[in-house]
Protein backbone atom coordinates (compact mmCIF):
# COMPACT_ATOMS: atom_id res chain seq x y z
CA UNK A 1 63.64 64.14 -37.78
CA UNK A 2 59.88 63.11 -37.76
CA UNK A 3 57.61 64.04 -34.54
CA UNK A 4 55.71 61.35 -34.08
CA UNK A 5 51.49 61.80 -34.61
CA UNK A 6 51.07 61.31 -31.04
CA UNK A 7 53.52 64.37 -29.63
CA UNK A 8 52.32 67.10 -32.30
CA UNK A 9 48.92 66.06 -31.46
CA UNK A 10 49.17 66.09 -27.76
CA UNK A 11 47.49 68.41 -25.62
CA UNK A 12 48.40 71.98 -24.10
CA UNK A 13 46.03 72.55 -21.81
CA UNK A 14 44.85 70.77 -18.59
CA UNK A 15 41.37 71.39 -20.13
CA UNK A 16 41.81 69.51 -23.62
CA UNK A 17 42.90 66.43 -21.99
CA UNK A 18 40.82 63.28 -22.76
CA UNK A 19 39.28 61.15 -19.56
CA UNK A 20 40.95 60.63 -16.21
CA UNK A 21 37.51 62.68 -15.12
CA UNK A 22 38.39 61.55 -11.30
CA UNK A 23 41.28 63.63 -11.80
CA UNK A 24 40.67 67.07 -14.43
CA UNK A 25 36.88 67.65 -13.44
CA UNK A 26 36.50 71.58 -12.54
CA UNK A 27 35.53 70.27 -9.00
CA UNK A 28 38.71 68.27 -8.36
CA UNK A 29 41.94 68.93 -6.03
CA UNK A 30 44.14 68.14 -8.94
CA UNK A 31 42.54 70.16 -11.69
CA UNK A 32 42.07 72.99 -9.03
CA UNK A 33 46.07 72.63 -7.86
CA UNK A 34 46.87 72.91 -11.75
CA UNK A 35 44.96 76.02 -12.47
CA UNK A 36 46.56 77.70 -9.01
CA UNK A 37 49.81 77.03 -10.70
CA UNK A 38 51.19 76.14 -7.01
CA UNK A 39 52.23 73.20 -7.62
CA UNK A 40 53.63 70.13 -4.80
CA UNK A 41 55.60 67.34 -5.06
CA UNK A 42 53.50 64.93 -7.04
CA UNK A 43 53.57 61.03 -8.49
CA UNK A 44 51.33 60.37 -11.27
CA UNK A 45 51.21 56.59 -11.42
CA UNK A 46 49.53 54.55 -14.00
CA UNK A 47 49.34 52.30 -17.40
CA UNK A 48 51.46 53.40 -20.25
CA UNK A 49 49.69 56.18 -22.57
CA UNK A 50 46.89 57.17 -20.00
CA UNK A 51 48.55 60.82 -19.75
CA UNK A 52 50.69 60.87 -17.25
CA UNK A 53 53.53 62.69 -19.28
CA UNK A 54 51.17 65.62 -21.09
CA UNK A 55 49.53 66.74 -17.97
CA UNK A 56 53.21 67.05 -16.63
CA UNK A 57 54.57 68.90 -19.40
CA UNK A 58 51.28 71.09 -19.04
CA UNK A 59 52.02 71.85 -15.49
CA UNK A 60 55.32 72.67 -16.71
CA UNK A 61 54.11 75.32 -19.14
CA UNK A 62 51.83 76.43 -16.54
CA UNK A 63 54.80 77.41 -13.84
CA UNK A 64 57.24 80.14 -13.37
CA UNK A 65 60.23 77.42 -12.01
CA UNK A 66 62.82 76.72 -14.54
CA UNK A 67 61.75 72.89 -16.32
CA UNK A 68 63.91 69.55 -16.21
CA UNK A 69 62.96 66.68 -17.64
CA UNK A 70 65.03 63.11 -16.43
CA UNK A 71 63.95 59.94 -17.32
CA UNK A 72 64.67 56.78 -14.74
CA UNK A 73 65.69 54.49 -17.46
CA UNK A 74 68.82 56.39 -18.50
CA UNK A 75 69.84 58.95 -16.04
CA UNK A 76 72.59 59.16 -13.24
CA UNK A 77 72.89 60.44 -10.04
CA UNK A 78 74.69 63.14 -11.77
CA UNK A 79 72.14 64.06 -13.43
CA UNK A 80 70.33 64.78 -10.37
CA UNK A 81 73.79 66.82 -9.12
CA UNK A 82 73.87 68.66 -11.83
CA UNK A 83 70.09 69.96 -11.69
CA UNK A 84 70.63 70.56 -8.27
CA UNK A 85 73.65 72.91 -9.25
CA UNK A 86 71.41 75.34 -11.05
CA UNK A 87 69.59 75.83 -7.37
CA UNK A 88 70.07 79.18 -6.95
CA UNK A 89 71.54 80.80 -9.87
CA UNK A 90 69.94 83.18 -12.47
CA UNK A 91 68.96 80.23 -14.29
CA UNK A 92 66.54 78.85 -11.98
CA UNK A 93 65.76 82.18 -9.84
CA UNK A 94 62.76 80.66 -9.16
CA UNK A 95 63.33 77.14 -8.06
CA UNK A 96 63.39 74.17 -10.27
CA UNK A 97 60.48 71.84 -11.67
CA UNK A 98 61.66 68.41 -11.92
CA UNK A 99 60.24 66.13 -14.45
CA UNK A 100 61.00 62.25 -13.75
CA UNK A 101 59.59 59.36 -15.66
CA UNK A 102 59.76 55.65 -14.80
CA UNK A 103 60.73 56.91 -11.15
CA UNK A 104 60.69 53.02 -10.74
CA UNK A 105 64.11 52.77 -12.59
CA UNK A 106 65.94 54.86 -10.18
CA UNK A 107 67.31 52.84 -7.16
CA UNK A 108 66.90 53.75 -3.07
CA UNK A 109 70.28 55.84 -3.76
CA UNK A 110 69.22 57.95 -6.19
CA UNK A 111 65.80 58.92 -5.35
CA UNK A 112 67.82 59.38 -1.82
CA UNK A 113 69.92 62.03 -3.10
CA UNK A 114 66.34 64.20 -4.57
CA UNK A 115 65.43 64.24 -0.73
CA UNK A 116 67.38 66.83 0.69
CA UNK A 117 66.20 69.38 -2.25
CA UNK A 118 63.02 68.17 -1.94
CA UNK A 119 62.65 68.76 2.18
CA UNK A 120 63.90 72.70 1.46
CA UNK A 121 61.55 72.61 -1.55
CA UNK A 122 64.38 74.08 -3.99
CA UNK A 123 63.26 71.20 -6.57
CA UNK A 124 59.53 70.41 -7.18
CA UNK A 125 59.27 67.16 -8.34
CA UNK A 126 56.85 65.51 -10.51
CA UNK A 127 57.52 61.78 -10.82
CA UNK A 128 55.37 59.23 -13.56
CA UNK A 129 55.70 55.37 -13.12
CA UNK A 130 53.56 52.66 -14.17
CA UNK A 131 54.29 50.75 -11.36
CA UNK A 132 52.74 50.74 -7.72
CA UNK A 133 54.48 53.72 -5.87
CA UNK A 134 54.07 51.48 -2.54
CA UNK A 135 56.26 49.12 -4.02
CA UNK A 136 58.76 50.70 -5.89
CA UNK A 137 59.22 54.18 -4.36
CA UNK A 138 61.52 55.10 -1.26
CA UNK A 139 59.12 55.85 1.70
CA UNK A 140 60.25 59.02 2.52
CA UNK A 141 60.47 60.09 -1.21
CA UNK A 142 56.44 58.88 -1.20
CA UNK A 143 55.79 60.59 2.14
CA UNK A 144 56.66 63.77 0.85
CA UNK A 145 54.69 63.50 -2.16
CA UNK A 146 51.50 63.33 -3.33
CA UNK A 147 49.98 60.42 -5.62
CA UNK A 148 47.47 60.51 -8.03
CA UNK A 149 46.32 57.78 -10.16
CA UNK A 150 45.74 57.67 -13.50
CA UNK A 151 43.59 55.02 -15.47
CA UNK A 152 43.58 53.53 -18.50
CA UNK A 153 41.43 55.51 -20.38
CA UNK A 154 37.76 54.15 -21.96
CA UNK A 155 37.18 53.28 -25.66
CA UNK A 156 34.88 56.62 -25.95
CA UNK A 157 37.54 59.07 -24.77
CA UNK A 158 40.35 57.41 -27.02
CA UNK A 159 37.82 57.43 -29.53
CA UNK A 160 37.72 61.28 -28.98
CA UNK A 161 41.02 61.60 -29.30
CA UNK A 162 41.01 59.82 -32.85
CA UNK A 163 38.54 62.23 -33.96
CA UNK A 164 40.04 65.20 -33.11
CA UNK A 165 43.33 63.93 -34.56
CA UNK A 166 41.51 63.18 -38.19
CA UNK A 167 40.13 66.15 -37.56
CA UNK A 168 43.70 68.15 -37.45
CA UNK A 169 44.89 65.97 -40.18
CA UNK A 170 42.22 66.97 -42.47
CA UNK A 171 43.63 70.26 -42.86
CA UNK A 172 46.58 68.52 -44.90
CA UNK A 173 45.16 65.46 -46.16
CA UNK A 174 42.06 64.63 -47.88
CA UNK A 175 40.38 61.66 -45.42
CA UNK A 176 37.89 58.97 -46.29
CA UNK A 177 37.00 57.29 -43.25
CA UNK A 178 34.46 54.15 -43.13
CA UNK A 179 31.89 53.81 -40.48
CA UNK A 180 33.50 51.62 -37.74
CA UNK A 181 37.35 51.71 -38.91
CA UNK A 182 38.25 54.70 -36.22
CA UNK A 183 36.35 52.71 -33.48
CA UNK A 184 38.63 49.06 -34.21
CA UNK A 185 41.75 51.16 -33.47
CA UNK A 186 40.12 53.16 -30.36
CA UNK A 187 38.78 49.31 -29.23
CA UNK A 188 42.36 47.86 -30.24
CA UNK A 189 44.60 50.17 -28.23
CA UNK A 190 43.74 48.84 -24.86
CA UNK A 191 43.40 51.85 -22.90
CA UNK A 192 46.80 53.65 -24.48
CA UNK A 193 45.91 56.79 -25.83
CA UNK A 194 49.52 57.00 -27.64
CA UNK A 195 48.93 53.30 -29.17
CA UNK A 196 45.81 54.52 -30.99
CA UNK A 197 47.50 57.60 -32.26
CA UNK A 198 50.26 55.18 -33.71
CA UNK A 199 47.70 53.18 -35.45
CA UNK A 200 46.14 56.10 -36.99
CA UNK A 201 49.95 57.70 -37.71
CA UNK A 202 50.07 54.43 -40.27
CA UNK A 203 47.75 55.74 -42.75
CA UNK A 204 49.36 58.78 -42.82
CA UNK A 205 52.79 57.21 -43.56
CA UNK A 206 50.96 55.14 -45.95
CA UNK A 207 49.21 57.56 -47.52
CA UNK A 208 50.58 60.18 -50.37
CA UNK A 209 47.92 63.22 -50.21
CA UNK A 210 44.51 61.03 -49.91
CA UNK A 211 44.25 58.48 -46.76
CA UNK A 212 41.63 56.22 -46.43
CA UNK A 213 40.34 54.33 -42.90
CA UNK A 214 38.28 51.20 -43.77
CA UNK A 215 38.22 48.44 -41.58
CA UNK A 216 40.13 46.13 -43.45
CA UNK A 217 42.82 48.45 -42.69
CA UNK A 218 42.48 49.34 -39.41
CA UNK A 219 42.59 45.50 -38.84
CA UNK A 220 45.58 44.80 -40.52
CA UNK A 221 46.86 48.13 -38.80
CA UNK A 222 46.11 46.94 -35.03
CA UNK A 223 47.41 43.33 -36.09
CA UNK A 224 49.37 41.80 -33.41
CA UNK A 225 49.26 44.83 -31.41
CA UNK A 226 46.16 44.28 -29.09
CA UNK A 227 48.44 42.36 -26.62
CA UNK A 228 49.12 44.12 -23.41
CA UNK A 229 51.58 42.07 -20.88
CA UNK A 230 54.54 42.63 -18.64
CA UNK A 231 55.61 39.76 -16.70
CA UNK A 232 56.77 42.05 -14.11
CA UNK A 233 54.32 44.91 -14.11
CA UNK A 234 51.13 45.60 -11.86
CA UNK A 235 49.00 44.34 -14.79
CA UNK A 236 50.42 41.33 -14.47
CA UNK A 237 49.69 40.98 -11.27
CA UNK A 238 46.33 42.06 -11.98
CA UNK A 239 45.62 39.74 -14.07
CA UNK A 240 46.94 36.44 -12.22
CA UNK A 241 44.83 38.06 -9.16
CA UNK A 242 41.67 37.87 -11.51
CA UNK A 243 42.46 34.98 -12.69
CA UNK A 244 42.33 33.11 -9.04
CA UNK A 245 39.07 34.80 -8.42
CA UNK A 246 37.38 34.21 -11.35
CA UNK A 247 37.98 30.29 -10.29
CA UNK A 248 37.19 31.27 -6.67
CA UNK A 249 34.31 32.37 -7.53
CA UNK A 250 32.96 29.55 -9.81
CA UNK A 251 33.06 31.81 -12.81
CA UNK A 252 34.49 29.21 -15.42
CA UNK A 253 33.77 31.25 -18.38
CA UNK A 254 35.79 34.29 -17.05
CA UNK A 255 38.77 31.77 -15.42
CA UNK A 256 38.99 30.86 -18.94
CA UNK A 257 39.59 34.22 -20.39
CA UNK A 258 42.27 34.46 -17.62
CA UNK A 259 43.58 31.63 -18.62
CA UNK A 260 43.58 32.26 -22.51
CA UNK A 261 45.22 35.85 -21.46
CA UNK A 262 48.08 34.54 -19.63
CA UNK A 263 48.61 31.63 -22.28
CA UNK A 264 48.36 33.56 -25.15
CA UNK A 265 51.46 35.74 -23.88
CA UNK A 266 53.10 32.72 -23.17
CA UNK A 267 53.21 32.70 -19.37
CA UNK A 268 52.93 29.34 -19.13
CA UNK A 269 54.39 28.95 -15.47
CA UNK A 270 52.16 31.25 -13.77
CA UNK A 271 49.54 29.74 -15.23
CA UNK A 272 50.03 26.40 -13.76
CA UNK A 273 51.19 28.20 -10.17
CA UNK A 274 48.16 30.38 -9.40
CA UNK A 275 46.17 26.68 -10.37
CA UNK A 276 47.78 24.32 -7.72
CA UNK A 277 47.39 27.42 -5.46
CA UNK A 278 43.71 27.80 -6.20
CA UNK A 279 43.12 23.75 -6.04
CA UNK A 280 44.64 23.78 -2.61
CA UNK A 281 43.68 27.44 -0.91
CA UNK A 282 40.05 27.52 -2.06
CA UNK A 283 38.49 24.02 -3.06
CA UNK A 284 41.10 22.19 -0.59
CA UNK A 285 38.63 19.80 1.81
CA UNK A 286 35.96 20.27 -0.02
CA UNK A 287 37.06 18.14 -2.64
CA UNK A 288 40.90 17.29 -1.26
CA UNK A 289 41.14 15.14 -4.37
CA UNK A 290 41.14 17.71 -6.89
CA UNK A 291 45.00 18.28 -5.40
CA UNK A 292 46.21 15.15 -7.35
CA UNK A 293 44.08 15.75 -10.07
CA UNK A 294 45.27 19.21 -10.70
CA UNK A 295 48.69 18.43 -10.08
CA UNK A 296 48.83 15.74 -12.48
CA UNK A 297 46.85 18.51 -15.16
CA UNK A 298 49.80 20.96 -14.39
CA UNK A 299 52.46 18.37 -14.97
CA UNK A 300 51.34 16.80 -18.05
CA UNK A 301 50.82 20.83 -19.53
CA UNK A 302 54.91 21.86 -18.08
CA UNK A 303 55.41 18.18 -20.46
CA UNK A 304 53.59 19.27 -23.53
CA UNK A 305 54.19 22.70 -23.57
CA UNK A 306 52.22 25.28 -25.65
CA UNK A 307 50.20 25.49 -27.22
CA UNK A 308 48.79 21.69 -26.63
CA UNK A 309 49.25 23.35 -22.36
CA UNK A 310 45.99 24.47 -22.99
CA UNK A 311 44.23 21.61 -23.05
CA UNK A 312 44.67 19.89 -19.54
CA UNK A 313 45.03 23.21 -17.94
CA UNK A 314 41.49 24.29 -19.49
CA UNK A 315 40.36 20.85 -17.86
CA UNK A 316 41.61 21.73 -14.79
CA UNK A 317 40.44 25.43 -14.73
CA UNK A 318 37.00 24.17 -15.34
CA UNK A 319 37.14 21.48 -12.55
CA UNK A 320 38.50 23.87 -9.81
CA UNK A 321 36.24 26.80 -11.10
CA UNK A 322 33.14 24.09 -11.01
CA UNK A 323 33.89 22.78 -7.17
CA UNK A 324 32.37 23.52 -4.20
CA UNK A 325 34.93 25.50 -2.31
CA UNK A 326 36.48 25.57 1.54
CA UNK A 327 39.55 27.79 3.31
CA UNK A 328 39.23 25.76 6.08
CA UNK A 329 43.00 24.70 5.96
CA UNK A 330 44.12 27.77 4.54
CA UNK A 331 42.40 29.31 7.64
CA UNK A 332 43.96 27.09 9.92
CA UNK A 333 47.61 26.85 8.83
CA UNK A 334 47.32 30.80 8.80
CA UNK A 335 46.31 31.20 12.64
CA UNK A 336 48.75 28.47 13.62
CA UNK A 337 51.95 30.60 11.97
CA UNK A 338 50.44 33.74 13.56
CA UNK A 339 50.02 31.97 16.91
CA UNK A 340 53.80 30.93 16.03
CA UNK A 341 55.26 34.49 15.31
CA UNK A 342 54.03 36.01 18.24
CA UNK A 343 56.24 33.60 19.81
CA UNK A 344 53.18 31.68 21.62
CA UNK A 345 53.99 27.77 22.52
CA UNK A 346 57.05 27.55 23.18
CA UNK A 347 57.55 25.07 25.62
CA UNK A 348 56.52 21.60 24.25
CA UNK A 349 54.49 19.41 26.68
CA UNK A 350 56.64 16.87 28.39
CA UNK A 351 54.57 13.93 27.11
CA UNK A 352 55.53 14.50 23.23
CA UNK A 353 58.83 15.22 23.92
CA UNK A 354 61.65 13.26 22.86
CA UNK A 355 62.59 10.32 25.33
CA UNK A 356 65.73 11.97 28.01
CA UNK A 357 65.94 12.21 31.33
CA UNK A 358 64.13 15.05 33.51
CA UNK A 359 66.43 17.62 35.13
CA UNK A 360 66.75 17.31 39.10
CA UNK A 361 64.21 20.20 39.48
CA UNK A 362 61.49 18.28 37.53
CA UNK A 363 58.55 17.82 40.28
CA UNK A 364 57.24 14.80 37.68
CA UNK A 365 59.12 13.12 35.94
CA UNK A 366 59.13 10.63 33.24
CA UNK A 367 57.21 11.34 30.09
CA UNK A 368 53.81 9.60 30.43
CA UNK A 369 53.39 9.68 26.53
CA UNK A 370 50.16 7.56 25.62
CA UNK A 371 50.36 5.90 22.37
CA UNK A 372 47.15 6.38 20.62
CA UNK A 373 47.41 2.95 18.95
CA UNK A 374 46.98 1.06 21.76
CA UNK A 375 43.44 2.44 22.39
CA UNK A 376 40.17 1.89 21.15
CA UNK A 377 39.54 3.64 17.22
CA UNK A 378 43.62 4.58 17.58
CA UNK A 379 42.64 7.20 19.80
CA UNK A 380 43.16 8.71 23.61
CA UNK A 381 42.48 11.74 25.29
CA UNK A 382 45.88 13.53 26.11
CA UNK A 383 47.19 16.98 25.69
CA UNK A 384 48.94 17.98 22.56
CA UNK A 385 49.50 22.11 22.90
CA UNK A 386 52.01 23.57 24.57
CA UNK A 387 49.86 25.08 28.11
CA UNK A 388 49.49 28.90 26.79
CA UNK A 389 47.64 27.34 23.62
CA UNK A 390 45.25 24.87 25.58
CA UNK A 391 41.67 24.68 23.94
CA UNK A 392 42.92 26.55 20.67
CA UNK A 393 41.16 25.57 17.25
CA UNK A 394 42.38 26.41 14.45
CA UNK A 395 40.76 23.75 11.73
CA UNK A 396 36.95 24.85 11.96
CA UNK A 397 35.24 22.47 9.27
CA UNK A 398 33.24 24.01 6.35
CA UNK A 399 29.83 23.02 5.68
CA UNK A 400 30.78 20.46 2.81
CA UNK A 401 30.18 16.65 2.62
CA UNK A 402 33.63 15.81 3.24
CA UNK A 403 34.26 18.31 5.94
CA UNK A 404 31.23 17.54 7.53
CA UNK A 405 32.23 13.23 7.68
CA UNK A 406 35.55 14.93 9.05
CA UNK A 407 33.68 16.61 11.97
CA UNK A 408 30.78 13.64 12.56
CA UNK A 409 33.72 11.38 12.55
CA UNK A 410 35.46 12.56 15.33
CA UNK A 411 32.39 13.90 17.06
CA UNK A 412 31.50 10.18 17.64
CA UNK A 413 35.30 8.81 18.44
CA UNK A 414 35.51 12.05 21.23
CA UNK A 415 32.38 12.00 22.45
CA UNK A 416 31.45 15.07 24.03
CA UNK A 417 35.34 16.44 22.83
CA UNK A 418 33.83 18.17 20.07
CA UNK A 419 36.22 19.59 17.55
CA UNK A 420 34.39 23.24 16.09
């Protein structure tokens, strides 16, 4: 059975792994609860190939408890059960170190069941996911934990890594490398450690006794490879999020790239969502056109499909990144539904009521509605809000041309009934 490059070459001690500097520098908790060797319940979350796994297997080399290793994609709750049997017994005199990956795979039942040997600390666990804890681990699991993250690591320290790697190989293989190749796979990997060890691991499959890195080959080696997507991961996430604020912020270059990014792995939908979102939540009334416009963009690219999408959604990235902006009715709808869930204004006022008759215990009755048409500019003064809302605002116009007609406007119709 071959190892693969990226486990022979992986690292043994806490001190000999690359980056994550927040994490392993001699003056952090982490590094300093390592070298103590007494070790808490712990979640390591972060991106594929950032380290999560090595500096747990470390830890495990590092402790006197007896070493399990689960992974969340494939295991059972009798898995767990059957861990939890060695508690106890001369095979685990010590306690038990629990190894979990992808924690995120195990449901609210099974991370349930490591609870109660977690509480009594007979199992020290050491979870890995890629995914946000907050969202994907069992509170009291996370409460009795502690979470570090881990980052994808920079070009330079994957770069490192390569070296040292060619470095190792050397001893077997005689190694040409061109000036530039090793940095195109370090550049290529996004971040994964293990991804640039599986580009180099090509040459040495492809190689007899001599290998050669030139950048021709380390281009055709990271070909197709440099995309980095999970429709439901955190980086997707990420990326949609910096993909509204690039447009939010009038950065049409970088909405582009956001754009490109989610386009080029074919998310096509989310795309055109986080768009009409963006038209609506931060130009809206600045330019309440732009709605239609945008909308029509968005349906003519769901019509087309890729990769002629592109097109009128790169029109319509440009236009919304390229607006003046205003929250003004995002602002507003948002107090009204807060003013709404804490149960304010309940009772309507009688006067917008449906027509019925008043109950015997009405002191006025009838419903004295005033219909605004029937006045001069289609307007009267009467109250609206229920009484515990009375004098509320909850529109404020921004300081935009068509905001500020909104707000001159009605100035003039109400007089000295100034809306904010």
């Amino acid at each position: 059975m071959r190892i693969p490059l990226s486990e022979l070459l992986r690292p043994k001690s806490i001190d000999d792994v690359f980056g994550q500097e927040h994490l392993f520098s001699k003056d952090k908790l982490l590094y300093k609860i390592i070298k103590n060797k007494d070790i808490p319940n712990l979640i390591f979350y972060g991106p594929s190939g950032s380290g999560k796994t090595t500096v747990a297997k470390i830890i495990a080399s590092e402790t006197d408890k007896t070493f399990f290793a689960l992974n969340g994609t494939n295991a059972s709750l009798s898995d767990v059960k059957d861990i939890a049997s060695q508690i106890g017994t001369m095979t685990a005199p010590n306690g038990i170190l629990l190894y979990l990956d992808e924690i995120q795979y195990f449901n609210k039942k099974q991370q349930q069941a490591l609870l109660e040997y977690i509480e009594k600390g007979e199992i020290t666990l050491i979870a890995s996911t890629t995914e946000n804890p907050a969202f994907y681990i069992y509170s009291a699991l996370l409460s009795r934990s502690n979470v570090f993250e881990f980052k994808a690591l920079k070009t330079e320290d994957i770069l490192k890594a390569l070296k040292r790697a060619v470095e190792k190989i050397s001893s077997n293989y005689e190694i040409e490398v061109e000036d530039g190749a090793i940095e195109i796979l370090a550049t290529s990997a996004s971040g994964d450690v293990r991804k640039a060890l599986n580009f180099l691991e090509l040459f040495v499959l492809a190689s007899d006794k001599k290998i050669e890195i030139t950048k021709e080959k380390s281009i055709e080696a990271v070909s197709g490879s440099g995309k980095y997507y999970d429709k439901q991961g955190d980086y997707h996430y990420d990326l949609l999020s910096a993909y509204q604020k690039s447009m939010r912020g009038s950065d049409i270059d970088a909405s582009l790239y956001y754009l490109a990014k989610l386009l080029d792995a074919g998310d096509l939908i989310s795309a055109v969502r986080r768009l009409l979102v963006c038209a609506n939540e931060d130009v809206g009334l600045a330019y309440p056109q732009i709605i239609s416009i945008v909308k029509s963009a968005c349906d003519t690219a769901m019509q087309l499909g890729l990769p002629e999408a592109r097109i009128p959604l790169a029109n319509a990235v440009i236009l919304v990144a390229s607006s003046p902006k205003s929250n003004s009715a995002y602002n507003a709808i948002n107090m009204a539904m807060d003013d709404v869930r804490s149960g304010k204004g309940l009772s309507i006022p009688r006067n917008l009521q449906n027509k019925h008759y008043d109950g015997k215990d009405a002191k006025k009755k009838g419903q004295f509605y005033l219909y605004p048409h029937d006045f001069k500019n289609h307007w009267v003064d009467q109250n609206y809000l229920p009484e515990d809302l009375q004098g509320v605002s909850y529109f404020i116009p921004g300081e935009n041309k068509f905001e500020n007609n909104i707000k001159k406007y009605w100035n003039e119709i109400k007089k000295d009934k100034n809306i904010r």
